[in-house]
C-alpha atoms as a PDB file:
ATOM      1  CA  UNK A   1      34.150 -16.648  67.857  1.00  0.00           C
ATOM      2  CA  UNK A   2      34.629 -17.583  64.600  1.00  0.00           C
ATOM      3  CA  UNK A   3      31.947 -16.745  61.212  1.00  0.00           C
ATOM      4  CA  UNK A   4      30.304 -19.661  59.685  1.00  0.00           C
ATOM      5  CA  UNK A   5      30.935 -19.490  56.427  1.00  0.00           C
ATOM      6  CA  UNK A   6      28.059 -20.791  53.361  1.00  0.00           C
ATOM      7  CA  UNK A   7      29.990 -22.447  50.334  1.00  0.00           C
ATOM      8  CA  UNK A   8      28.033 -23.356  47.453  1.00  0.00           C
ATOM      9  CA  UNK A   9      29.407 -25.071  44.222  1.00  0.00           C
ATOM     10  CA  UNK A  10      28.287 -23.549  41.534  1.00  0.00           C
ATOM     11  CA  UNK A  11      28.856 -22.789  37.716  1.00  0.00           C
ATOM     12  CA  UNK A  12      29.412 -18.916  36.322  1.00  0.00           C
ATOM     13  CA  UNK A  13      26.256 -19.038  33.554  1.00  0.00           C
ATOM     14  CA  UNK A  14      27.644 -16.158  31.442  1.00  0.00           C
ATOM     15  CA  UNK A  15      24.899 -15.231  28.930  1.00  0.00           C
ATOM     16  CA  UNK A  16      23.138 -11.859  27.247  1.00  0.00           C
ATOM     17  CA  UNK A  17      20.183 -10.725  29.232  1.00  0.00           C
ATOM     18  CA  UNK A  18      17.188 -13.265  27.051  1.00  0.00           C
ATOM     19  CA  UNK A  19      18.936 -16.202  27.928  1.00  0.00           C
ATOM     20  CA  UNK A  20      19.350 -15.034  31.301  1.00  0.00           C
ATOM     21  CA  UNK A  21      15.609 -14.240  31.519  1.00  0.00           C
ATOM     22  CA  UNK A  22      15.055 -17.401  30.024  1.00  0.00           C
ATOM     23  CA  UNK A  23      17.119 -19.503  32.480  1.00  0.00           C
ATOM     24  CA  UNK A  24      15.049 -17.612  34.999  1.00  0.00           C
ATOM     25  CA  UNK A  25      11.763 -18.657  34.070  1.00  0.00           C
ATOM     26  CA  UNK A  26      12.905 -22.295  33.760  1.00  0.00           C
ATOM     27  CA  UNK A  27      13.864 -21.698  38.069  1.00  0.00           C
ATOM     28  CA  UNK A  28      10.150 -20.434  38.140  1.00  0.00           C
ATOM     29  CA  UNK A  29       8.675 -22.666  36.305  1.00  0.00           C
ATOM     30  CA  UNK A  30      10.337 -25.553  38.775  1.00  0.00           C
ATOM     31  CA  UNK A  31      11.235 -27.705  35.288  1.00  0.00           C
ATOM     32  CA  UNK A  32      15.043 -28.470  36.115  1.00  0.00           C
ATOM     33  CA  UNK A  33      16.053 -29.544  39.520  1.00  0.00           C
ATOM     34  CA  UNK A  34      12.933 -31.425  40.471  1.00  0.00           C
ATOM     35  CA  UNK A  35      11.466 -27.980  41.418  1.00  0.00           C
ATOM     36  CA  UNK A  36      14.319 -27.129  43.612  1.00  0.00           C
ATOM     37  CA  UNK A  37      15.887 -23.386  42.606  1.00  0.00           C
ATOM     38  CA  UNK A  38      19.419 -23.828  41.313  1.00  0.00           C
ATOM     39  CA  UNK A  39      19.915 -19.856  40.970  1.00  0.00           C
ATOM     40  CA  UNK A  40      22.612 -19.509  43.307  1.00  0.00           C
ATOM     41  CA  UNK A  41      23.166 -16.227  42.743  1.00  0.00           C
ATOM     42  CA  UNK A  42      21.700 -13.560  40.353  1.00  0.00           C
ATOM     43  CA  UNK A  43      24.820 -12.312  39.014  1.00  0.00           C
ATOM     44  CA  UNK A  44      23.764  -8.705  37.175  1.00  0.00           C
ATOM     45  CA  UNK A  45      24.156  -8.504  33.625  1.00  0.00           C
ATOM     46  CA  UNK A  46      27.539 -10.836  34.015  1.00  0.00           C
ATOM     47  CA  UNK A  47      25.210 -13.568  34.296  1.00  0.00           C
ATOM     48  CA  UNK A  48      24.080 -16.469  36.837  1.00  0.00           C
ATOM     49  CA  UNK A  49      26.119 -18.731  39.322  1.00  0.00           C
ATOM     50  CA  UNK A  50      24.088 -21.514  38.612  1.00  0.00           C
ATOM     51  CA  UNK A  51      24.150 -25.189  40.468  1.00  0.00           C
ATOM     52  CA  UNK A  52      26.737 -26.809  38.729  1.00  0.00           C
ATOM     53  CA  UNK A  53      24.571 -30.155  39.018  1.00  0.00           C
ATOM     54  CA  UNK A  54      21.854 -28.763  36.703  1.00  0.00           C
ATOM     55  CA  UNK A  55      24.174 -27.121  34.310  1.00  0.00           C
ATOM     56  CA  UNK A  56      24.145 -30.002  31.335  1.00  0.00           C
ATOM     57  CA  UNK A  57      20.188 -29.808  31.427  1.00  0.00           C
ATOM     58  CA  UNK A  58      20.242 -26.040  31.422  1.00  0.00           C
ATOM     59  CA  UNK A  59      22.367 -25.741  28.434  1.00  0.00           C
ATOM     60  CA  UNK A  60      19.901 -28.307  26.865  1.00  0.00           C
ATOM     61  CA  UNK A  61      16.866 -26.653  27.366  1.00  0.00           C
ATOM     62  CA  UNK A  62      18.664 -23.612  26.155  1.00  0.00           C
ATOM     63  CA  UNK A  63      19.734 -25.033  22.936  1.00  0.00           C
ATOM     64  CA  UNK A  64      16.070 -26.977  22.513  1.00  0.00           C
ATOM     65  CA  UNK A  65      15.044 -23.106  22.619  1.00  0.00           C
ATOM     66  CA  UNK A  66      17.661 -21.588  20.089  1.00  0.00           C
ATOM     67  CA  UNK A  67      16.568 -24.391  17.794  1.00  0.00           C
ATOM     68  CA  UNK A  68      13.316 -23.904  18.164  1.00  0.00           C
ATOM     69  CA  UNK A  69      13.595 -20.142  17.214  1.00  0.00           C
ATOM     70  CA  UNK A  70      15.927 -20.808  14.387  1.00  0.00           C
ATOM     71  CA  UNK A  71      14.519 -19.262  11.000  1.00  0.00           C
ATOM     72  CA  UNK A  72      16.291 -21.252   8.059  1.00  0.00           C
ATOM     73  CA  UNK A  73      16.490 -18.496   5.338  1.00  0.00           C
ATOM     74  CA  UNK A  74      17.547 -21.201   2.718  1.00  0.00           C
ATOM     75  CA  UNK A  75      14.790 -23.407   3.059  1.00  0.00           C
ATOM     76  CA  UNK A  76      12.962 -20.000   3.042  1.00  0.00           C
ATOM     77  CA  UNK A  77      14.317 -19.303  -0.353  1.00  0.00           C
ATOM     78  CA  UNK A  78      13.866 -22.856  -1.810  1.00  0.00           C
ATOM     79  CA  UNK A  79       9.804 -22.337  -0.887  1.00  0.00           C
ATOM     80  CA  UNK A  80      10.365 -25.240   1.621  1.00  0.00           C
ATOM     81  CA  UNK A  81       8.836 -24.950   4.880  1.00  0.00           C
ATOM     82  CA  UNK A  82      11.365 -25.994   7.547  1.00  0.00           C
ATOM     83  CA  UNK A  83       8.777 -26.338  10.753  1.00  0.00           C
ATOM     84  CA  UNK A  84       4.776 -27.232  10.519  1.00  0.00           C
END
């Protein structure tokens, strides 16, 4: 008797261990997917296999996140206030 076997297509989400937490919380949070997980697989520190549907709006809400956290030293030094 043969195994059934589960296939899943996916995307390898290789990131550092915030982003990974932070890709996380967005499955938690049910914001991408229309609440539906799209965590495949919890990869260890390589990363996340990751439904490859929901990868474009992933990398978006990463880099919405990254800009968000970006400190502009030269504005800093010109005394001009880049965010508020």
């Amino acid at each position: 008797m043969a195994e059934e076997v589960h296939v899943e297509r996916g995307i390898v989400l290789r990131c550092d261990m915030s982003i990974k937490t932070f890709v996380q919380a967005l499955e938690a949070r049910k914001i991408i997917n229309n609440g539906n997980p799209f965590i495949i697989e919890d990869l260890g520190s390589f990363g996340l296999f990751v439904n490859r549907d929901c990868v474009e709006e992933i990398e978006g809400r990463v880099a919405s996140m990254l800009d968000s956290n970006h400190f502009d030293d030269d504005a800093t030094k010109k005394g001009k206030k880049k965010y508020g």
